[in-house]
Protein backbone atom coordinates (compact mmCIF):
# COMPACT_ATOMS: atom_id res chain seq x y z
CA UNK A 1 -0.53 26.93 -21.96
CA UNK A 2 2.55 25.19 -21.64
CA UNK A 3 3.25 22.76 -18.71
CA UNK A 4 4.92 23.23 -15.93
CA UNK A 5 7.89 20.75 -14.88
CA UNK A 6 6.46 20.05 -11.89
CA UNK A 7 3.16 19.12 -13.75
CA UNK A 8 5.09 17.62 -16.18
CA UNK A 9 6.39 15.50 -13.58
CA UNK A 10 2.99 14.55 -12.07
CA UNK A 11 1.81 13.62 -15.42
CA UNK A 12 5.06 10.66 -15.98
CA UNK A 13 3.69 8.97 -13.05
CA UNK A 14 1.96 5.68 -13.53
CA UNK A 15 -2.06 5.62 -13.46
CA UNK A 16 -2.78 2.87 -10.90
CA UNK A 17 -2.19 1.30 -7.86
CA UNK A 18 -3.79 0.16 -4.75
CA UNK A 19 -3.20 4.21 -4.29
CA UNK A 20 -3.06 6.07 -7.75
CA UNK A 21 0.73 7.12 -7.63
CA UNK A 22 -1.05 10.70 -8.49
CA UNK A 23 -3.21 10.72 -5.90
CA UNK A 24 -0.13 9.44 -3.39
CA UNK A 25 1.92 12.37 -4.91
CA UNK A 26 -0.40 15.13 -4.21
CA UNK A 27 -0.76 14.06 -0.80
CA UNK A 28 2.62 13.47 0.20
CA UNK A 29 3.48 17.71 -1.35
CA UNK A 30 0.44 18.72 0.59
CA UNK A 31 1.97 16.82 3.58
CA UNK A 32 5.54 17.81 3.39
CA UNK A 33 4.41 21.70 2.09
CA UNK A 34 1.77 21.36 5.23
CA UNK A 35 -0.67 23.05 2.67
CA UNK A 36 -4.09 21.37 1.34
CA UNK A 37 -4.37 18.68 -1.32
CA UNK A 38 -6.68 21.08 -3.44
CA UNK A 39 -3.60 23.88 -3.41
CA UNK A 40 -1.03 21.12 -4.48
CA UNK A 41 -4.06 20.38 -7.04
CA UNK A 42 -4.68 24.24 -8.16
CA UNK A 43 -0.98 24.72 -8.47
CA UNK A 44 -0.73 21.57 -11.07
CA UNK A 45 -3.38 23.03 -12.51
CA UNK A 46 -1.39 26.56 -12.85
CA UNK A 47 -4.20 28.47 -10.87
CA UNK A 48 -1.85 29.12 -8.17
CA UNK A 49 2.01 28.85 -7.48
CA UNK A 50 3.39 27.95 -4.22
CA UNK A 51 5.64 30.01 -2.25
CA UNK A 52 9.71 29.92 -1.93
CA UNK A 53 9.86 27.50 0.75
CA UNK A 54 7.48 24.87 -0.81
CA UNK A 55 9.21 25.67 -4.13
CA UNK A 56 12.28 24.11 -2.33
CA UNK A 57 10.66 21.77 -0.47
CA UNK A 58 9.60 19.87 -3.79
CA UNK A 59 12.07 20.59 -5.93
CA UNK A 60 14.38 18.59 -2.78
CA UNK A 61 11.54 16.02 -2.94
CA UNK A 62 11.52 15.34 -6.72
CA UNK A 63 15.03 16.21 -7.99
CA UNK A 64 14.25 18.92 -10.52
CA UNK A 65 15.88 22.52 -9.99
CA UNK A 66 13.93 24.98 -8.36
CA UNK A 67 13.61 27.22 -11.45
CA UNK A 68 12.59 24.84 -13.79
CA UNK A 69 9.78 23.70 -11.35
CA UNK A 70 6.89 26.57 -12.29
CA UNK A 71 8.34 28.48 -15.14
């Protein structure tokens, strides 16, 4: 299965830190999506894919076009 760009995205940030910059990433879509960590996680993971408003949400939040984000 091909990656997403917003998993693609996930993946370029670096391992470690006091907080893993992954681990500060997820949280800070689940915050600003007001959705669960495991749903941000399950949607990197291609199990699920957000709706229209959280699509927007990120794509403002990471700079990468809304329709390149989950195709």
């Amino acid at each position: 299965m091909e990656k997403t760009k917003f998993r693609q995205y996930y993946d370029a940030l670096p391992p470690k830190t006091e907080v893993a910059p992954k681990t500060a990433f997820v949280r800070r879509i689940a915050e600003l999506c007001m959705v669960s960590e495991k749903t941000v996680r399950c949607w990197l993971a291609g199990a699920q894919k957000p709706n229209a408003l959280c699509v927007s949400i990120i794509a403002k939040e990471i700079g990468i076009p809304e329709s390149e984000l989950f195709d």
